[in-house]
C-alpha atoms as a PDB file:
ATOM      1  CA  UNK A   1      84.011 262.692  16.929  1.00  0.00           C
ATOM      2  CA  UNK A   2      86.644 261.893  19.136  1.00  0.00           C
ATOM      3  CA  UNK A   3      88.998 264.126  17.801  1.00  0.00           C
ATOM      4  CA  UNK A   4      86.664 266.957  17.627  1.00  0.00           C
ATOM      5  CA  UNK A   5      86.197 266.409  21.353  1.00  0.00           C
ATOM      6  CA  UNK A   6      89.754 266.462  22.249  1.00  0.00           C
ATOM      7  CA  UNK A   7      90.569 269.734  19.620  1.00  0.00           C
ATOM      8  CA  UNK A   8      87.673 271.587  22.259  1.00  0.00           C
ATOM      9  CA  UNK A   9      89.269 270.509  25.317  1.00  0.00           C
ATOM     10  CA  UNK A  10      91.738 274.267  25.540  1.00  0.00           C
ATOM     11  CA  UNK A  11      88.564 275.837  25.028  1.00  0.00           C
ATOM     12  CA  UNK A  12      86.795 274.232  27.969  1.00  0.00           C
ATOM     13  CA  UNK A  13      89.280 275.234  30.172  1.00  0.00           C
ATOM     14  CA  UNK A  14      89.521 278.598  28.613  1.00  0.00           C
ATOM     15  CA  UNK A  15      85.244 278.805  29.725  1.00  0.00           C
ATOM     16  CA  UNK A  16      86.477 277.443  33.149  1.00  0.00           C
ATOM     17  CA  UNK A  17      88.430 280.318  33.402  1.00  0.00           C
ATOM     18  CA  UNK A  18      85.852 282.351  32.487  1.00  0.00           C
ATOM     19  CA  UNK A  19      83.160 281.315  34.462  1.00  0.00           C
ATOM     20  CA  UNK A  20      85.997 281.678  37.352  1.00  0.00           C
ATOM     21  CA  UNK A  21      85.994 285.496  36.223  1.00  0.00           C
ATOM     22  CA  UNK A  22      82.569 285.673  36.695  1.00  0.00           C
ATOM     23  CA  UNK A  23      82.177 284.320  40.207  1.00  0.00           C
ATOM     24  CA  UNK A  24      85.215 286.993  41.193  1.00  0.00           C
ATOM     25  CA  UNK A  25      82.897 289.309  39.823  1.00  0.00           C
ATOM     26  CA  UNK A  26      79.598 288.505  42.068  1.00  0.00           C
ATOM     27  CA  UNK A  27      81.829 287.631  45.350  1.00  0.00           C
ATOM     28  CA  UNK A  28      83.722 291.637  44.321  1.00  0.00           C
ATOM     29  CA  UNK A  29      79.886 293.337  44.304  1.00  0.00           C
ATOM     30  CA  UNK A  30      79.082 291.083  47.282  1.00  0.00           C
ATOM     31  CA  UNK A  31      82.196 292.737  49.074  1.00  0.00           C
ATOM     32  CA  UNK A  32      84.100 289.514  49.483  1.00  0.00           C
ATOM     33  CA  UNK A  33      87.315 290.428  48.085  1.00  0.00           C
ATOM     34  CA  UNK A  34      89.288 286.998  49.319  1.00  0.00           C
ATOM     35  CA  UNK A  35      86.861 284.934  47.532  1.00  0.00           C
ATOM     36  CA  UNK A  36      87.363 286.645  44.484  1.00  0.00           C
ATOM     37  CA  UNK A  37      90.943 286.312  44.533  1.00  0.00           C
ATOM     38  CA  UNK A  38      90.501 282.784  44.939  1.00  0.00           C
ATOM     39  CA  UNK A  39      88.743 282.654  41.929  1.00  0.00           C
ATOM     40  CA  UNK A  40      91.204 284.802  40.102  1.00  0.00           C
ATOM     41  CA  UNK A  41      93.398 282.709  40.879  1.00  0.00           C
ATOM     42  CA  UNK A  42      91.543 279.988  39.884  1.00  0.00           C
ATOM     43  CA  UNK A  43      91.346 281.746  36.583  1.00  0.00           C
ATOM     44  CA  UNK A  44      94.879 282.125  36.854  1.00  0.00           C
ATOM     45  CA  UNK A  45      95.260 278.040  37.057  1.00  0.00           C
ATOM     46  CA  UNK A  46      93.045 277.389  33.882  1.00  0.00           C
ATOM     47  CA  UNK A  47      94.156 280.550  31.642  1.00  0.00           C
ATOM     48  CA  UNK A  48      97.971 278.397  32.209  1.00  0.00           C
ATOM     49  CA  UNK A  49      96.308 274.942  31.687  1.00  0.00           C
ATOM     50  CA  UNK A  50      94.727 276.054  28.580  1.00  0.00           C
ATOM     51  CA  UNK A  51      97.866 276.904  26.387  1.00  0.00           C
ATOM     52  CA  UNK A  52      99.544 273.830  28.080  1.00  0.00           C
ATOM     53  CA  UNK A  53      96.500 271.400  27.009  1.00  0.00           C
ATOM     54  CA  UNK A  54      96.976 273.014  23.364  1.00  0.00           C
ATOM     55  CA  UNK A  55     100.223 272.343  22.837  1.00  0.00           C
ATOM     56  CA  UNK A  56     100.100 269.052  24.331  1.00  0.00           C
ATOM     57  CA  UNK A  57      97.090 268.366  22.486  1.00  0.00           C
ATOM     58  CA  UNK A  58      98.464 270.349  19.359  1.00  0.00           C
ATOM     59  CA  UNK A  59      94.814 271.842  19.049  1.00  0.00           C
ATOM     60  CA  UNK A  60      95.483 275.470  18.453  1.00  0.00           C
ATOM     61  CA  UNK A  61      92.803 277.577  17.058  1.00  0.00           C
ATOM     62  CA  UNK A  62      91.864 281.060  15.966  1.00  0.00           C
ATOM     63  CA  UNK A  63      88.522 281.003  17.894  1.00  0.00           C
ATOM     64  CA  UNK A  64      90.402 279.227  20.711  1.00  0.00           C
ATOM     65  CA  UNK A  65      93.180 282.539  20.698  1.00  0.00           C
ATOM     66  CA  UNK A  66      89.854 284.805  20.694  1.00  0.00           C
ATOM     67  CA  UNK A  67      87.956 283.086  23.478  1.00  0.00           C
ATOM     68  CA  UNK A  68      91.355 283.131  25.478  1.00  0.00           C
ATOM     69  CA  UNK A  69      91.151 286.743  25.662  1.00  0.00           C
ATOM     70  CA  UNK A  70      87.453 287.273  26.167  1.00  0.00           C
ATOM     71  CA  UNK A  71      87.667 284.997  29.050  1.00  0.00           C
ATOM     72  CA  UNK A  72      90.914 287.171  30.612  1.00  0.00           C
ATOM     73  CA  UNK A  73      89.402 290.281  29.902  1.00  0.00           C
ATOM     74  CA  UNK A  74      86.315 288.743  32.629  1.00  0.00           C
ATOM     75  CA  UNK A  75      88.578 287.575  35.192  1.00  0.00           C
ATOM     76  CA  UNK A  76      91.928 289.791  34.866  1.00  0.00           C
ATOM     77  CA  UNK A  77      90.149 293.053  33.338  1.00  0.00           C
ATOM     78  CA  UNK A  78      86.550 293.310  34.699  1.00  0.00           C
ATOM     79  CA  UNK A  79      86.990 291.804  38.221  1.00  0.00           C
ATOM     80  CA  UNK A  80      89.931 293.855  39.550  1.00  0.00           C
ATOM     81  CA  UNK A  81      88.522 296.943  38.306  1.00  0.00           C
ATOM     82  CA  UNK A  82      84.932 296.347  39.835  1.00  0.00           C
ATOM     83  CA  UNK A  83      87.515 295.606  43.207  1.00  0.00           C
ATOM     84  CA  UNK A  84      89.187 298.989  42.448  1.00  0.00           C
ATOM     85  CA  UNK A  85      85.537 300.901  42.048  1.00  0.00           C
ATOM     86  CA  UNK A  86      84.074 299.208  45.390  1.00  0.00           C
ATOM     87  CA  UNK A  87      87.207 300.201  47.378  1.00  0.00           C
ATOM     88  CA  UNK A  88      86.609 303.672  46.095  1.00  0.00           C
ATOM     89  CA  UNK A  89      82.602 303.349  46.603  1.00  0.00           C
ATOM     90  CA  UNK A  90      83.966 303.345  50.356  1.00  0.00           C
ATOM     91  CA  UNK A  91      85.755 306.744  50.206  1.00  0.00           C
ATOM     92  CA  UNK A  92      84.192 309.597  51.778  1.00  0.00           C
ATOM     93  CA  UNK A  93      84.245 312.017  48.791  1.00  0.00           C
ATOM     94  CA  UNK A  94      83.624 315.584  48.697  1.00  0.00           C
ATOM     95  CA  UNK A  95      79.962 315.754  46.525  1.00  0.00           C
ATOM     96  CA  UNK A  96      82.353 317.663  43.984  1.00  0.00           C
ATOM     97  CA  UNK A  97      84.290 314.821  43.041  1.00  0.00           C
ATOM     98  CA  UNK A  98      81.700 311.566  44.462  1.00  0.00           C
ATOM     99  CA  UNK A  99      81.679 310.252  40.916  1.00  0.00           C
ATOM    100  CA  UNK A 100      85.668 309.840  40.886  1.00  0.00           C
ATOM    101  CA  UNK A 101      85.344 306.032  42.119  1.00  0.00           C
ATOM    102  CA  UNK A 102      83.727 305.328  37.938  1.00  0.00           C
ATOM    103  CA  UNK A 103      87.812 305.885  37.200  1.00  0.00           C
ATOM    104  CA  UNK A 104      88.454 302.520  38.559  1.00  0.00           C
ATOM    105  CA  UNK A 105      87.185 301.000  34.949  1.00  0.00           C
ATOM    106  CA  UNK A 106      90.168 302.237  33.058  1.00  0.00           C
ATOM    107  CA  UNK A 107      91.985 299.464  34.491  1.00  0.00           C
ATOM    108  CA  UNK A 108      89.110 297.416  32.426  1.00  0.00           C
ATOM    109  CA  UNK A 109      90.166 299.608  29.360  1.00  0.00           C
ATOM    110  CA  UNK A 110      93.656 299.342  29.125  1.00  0.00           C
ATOM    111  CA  UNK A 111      93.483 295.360  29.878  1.00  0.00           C
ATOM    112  CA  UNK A 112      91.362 295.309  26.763  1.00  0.00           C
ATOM    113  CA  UNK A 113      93.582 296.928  25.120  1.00  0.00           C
ATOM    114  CA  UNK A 114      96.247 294.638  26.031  1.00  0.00           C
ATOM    115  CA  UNK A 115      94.763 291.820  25.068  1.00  0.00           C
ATOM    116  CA  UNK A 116      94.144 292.981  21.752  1.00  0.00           C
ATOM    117  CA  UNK A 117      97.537 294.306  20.765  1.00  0.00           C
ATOM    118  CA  UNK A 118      98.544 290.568  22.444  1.00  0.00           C
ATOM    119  CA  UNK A 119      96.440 288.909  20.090  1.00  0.00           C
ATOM    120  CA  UNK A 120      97.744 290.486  16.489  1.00  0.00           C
ATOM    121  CA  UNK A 121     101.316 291.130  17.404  1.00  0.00           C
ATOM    122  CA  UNK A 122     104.150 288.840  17.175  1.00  0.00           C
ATOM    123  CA  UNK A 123     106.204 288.319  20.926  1.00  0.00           C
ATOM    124  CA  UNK A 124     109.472 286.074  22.188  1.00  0.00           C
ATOM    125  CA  UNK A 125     109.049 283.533  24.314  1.00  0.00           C
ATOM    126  CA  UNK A 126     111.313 284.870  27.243  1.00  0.00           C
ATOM    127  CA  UNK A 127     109.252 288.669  27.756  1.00  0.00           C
ATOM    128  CA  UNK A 128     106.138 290.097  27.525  1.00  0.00           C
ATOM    129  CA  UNK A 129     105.577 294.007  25.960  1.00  0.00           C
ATOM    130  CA  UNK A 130     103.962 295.176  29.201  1.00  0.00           C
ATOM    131  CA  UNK A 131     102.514 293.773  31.971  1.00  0.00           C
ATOM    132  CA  UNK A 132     100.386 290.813  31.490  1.00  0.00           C
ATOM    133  CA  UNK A 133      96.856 291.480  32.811  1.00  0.00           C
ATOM    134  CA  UNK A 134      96.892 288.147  35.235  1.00  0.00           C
ATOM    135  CA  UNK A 135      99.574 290.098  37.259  1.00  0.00           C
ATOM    136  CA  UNK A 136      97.369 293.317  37.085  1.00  0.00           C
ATOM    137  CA  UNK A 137      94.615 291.256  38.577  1.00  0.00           C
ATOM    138  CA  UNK A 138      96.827 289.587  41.373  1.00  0.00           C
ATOM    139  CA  UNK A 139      98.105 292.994  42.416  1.00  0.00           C
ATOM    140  CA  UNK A 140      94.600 294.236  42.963  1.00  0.00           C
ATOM    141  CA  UNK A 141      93.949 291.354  44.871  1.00  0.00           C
ATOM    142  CA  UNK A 142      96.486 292.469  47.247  1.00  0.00           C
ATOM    143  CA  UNK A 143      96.026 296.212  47.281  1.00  0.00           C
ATOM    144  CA  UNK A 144      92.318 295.843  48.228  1.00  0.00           C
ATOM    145  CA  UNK A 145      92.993 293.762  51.180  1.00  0.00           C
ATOM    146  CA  UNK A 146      95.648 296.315  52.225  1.00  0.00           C
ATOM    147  CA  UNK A 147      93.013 298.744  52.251  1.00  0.00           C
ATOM    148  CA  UNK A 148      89.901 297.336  52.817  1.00  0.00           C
ATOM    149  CA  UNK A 149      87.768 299.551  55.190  1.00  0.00           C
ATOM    150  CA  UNK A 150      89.668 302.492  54.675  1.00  0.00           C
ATOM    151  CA  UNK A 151      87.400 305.418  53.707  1.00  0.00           C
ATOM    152  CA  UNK A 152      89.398 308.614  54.244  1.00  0.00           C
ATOM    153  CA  UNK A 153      90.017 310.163  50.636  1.00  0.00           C
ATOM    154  CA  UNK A 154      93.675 309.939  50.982  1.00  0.00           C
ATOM    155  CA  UNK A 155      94.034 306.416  49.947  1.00  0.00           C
ATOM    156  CA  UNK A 156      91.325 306.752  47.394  1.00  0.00           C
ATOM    157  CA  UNK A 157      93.845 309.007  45.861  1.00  0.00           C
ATOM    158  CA  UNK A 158      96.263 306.346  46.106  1.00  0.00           C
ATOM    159  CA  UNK A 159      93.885 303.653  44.432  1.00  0.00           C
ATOM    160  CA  UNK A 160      93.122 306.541  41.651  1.00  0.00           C
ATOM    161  CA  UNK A 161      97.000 307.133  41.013  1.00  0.00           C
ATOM    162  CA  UNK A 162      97.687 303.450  41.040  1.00  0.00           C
ATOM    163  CA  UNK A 163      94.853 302.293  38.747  1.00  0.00           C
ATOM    164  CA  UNK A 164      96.234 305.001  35.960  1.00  0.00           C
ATOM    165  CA  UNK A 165      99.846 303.152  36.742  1.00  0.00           C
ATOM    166  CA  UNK A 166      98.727 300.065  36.046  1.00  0.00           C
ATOM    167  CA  UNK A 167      96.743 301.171  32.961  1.00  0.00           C
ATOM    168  CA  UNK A 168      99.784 302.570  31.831  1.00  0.00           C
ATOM    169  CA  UNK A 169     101.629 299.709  32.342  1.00  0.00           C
ATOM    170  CA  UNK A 170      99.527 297.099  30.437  1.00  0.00           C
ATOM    171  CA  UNK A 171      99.277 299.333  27.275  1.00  0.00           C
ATOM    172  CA  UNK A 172     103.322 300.103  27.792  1.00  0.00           C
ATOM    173  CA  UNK A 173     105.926 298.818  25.406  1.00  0.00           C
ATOM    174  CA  UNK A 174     108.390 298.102  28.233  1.00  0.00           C
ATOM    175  CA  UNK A 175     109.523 294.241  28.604  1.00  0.00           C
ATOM    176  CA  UNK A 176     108.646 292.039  31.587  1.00  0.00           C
ATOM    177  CA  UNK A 177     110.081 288.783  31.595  1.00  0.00           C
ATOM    178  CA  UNK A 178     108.198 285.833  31.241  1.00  0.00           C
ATOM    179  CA  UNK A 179     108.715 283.026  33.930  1.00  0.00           C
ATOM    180  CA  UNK A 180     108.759 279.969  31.354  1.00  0.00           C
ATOM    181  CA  UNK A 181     112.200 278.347  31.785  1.00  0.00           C
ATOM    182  CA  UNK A 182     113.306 276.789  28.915  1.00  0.00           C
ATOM    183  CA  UNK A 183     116.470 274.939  30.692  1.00  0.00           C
ATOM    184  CA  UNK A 184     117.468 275.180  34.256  1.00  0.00           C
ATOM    185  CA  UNK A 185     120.268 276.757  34.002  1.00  0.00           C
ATOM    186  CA  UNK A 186     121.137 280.183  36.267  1.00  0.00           C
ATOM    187  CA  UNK A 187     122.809 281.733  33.199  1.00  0.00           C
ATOM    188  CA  UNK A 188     119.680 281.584  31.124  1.00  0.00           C
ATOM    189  CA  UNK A 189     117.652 281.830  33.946  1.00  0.00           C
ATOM    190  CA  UNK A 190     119.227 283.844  36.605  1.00  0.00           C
ATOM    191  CA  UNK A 191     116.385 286.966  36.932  1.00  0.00           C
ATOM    192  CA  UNK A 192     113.655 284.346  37.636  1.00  0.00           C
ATOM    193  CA  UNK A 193     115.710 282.215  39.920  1.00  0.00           C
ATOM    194  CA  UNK A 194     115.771 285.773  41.973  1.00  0.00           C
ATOM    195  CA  UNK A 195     112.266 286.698  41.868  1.00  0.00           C
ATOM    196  CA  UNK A 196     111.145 283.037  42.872  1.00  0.00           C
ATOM    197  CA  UNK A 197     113.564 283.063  45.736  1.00  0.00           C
ATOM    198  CA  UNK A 198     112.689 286.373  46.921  1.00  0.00           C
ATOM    199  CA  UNK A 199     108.721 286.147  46.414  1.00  0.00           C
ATOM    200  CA  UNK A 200     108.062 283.837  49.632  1.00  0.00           C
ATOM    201  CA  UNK A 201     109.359 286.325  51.938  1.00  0.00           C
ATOM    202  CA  UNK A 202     106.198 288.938  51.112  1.00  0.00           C
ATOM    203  CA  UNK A 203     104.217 286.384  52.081  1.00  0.00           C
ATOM    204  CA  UNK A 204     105.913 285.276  54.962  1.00  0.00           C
ATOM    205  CA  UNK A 205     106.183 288.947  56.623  1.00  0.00           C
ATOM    206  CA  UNK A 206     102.854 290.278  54.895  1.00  0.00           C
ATOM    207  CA  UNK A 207      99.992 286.992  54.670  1.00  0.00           C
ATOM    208  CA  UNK A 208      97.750 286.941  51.408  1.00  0.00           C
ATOM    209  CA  UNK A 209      98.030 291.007  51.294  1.00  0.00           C
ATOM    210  CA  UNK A 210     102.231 290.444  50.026  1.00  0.00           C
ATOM    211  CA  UNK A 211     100.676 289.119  46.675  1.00  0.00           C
ATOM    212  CA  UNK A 212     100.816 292.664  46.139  1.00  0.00           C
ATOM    213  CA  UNK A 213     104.343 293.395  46.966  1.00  0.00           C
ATOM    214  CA  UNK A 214     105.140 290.113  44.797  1.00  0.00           C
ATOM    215  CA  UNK A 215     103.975 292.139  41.171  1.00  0.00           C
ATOM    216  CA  UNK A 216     105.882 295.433  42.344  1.00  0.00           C
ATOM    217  CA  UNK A 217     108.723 293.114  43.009  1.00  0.00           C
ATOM    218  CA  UNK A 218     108.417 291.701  39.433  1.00  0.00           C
ATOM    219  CA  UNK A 219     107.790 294.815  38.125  1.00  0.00           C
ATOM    220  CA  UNK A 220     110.934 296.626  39.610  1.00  0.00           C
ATOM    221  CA  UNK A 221     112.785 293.588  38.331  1.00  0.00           C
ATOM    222  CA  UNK A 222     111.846 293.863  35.133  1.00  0.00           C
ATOM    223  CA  UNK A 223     112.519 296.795  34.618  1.00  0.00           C
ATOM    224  CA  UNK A 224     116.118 297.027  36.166  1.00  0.00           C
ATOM    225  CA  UNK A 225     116.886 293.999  33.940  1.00  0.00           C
ATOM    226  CA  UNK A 226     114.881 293.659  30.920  1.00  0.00           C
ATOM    227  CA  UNK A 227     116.075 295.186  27.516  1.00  0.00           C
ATOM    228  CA  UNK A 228     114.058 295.410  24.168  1.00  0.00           C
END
């Protein structure tokens, strides 16, 4: 019995993150968009404590790979898209277009899609093969508080063009590093070491809105210096 307990302990966290997801979800329809970024990050905090309890606790598992990515789906997939569809619920569309705002759920889509190709493919340690959807979610985070309020169609545009560029990117082939350091050294380690040192300053000059900035900085970096 013991052991059966421990061997379930990744997958409690793994529901932890989960039910995280779902309380981003209620406090997004509720129109409280910095409690559900706590809670994403939250989700965040658990979806990286739940691999780490695994290997300590050498309990991998097939249903606890599956459950991984049913529980980031909620809180990296559903939740920023729902925060992408309420910003746009704000727009003042032209009646021609008012049901543009139901675009925001590709974001939900193409993080499924993510996940899955995540799941049955074979990756290195030191990249990922597109953007991981936790950074999707934390960019979202960001954007909406940039824009919260706004309801002139122009920045619904912007929302619009950014959730396809996000979709894009999580179902992309091109290589983002990982931040797991394996040694310490600035040879092995010299792009993170630069995107650690440079993320404070977005929030310094920017508040909880530069989380934002932080994922196009990552992104830029990536791809300046990331090769298949």
């Amino acid at each position: 019995m013991p052991g059966r307990i421990i061997r379930n302990i990744p997958n409690l966290i793994t529901c932890c993150n989960l039910l995280s997801g779902c309380v981003a979800v209620v406090a997004t329809m509720n129109g409280n968009v910095q409690t559900a970024f706590i809670f994403i990050l939250a989700g965040a905090a658990f979806d990286f404590c739940d691999g780490l309890a695994a290997r300590l606790l050498h309990a991998y598992s097939p249903m606890g790979k599956e459950l991984d990515s049913l529980a980031d789906l909620i809180t990296f997939g559903l939740a920023p898209a729902l925060m992408c569809f309420k910003a746009l619920c704000n727009i003042e569309w032209p009646e021609a277009i008012r049901l543009i705002p139901y675009a925001a759920f590709i974001l939900a889509a193409a993080a499924a899609l993510r996940l899955a190709r995540f799941n049955i493919e074979t990756h290195p340690d030191t990249t990922f093969s597109g953007l991981a959807v936790p950074a999707n979610a934390i960019f979202w985070c960001g954007q909406i508080l940039w824009i919260q309020g706004a309801a002139e169609p122009f920045y619904g545009y912007i929302l619009i063009a950014e959730a396809v560029l996000f979709s894009l990117l999580m179902t992309s082939r091109i290589p983002m590093f990982s931040l797991k350091f394996h040694n310490l050294t600035w040879k092995d380690n010299s792009i993170r070491y630069i995107f650690l040192i440079v993320m404070p300053l977005f929030i310094i000059l920017s508040g909880i809105k530069g989380v934002a900035c932080i994922i196009l900085w990552y992104i830029i970096l990536s791809v300046l210096t990331c090769r298949k």
